[in-house]
Every structure is written in C-alpha cells, then in structure tokens.
Protein backbone atom coordinates (compact mmCIF):
# COMPACT_ATOMS: atom_id res chain seq x y z
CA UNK A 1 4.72 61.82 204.27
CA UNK A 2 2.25 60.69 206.86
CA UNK A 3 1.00 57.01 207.52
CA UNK A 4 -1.94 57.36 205.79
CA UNK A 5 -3.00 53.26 206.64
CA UNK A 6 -3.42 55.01 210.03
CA UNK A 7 -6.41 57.17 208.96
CA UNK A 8 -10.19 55.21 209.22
CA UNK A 9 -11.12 53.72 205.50
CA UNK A 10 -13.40 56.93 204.45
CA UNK A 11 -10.79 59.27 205.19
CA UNK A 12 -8.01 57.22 203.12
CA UNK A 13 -10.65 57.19 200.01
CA UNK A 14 -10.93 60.41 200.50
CA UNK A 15 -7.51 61.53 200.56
CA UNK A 16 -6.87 59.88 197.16
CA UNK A 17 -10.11 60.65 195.33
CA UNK A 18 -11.35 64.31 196.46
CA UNK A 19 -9.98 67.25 194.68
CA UNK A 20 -10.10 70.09 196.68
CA UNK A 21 -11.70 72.85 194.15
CA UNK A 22 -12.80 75.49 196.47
CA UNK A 23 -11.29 76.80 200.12
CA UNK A 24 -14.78 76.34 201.57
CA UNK A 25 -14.41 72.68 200.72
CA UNK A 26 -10.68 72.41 202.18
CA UNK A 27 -11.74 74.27 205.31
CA UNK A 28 -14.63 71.41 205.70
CA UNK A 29 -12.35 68.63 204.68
CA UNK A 30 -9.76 69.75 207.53
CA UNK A 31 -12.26 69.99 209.92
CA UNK A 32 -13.74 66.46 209.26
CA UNK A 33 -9.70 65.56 209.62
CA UNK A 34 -9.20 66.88 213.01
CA UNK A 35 -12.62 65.50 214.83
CA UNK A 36 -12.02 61.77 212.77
CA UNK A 37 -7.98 61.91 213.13
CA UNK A 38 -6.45 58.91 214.68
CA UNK A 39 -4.39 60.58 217.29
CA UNK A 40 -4.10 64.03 219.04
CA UNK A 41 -1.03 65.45 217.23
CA UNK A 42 -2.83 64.57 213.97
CA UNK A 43 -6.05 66.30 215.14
CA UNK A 44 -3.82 69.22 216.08
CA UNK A 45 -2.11 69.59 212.83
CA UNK A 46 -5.60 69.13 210.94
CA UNK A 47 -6.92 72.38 213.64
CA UNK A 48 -3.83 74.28 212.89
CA UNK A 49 -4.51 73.59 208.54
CA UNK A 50 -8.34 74.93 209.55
CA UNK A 51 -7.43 78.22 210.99
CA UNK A 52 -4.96 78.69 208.50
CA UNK A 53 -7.75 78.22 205.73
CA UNK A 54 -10.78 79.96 207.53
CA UNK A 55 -8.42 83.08 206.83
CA UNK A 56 -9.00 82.83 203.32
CA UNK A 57 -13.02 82.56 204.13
CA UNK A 58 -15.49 85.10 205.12
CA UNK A 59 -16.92 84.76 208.26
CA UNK A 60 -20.22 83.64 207.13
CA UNK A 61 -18.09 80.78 205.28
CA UNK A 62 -16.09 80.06 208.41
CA UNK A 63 -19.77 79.67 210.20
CA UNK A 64 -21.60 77.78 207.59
CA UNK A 65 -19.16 74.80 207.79
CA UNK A 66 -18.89 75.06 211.68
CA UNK A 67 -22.78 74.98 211.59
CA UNK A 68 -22.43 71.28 209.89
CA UNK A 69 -20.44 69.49 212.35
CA UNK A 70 -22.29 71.11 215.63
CA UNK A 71 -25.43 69.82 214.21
CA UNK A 72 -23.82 66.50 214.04
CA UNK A 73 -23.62 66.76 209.98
C-alpha cells in the first residue's frame, strides 16, 4: 500500500470518504490524482489508472471531464 500521509490533506479525505459509484467519477478522481500527486511516478501511475478507465467511457465522457481541468475546474 502507498504512503498515503504523502498525498496533500484534500486528497487523503478523499481517499477515505469518496465512494467511487460511477466510471465517469473514477476517471475524474484519477485525473485530479495525477495533476495534485506528490511526485512524478505517482502522477504517472494516476495517468496510466486514467487511460485505463477512459476505455470504459465514451468519448464525449472522456471529453467532458478533460473539459473541467483545462478550464481550470
């Protein structure tokens, strides 16, 4: 298991409160991971977990999330 104490304070609350119900949600959630992770190889794992789940998602999915973070959001 990772060091989770190494992830900033929103991320750990997050980790142990959110309950991933949907893949939209997961694919958002490892995005958010992999711009806020603490080092590189985390952010690449987090990437890696993203394209793996925007399979799963349609392409308007896959650019509905993607539209959130380029506008900053």
């Amino acid at each position: 298991m990772d060091n989770v104490e190494a992830y900033p304070q929103h991320l750990r609350e997050e980790r142990h409160m959110t309950q991933i119900q949907d893949p939209v949600t997961a694919f958002a959630l490892a995005i958010d991971l992999a711009i806020n992770a603490p080092d590189d190889e985390s952010s690449d794992r987090a990437v890696v977990l993203a394209e793996e789940i925007a399979m799963h998602l349609t392409p308007e999915q896959v650019e509905q999330v993607k539209a959130q973070y380029e506008m900053g959001g």
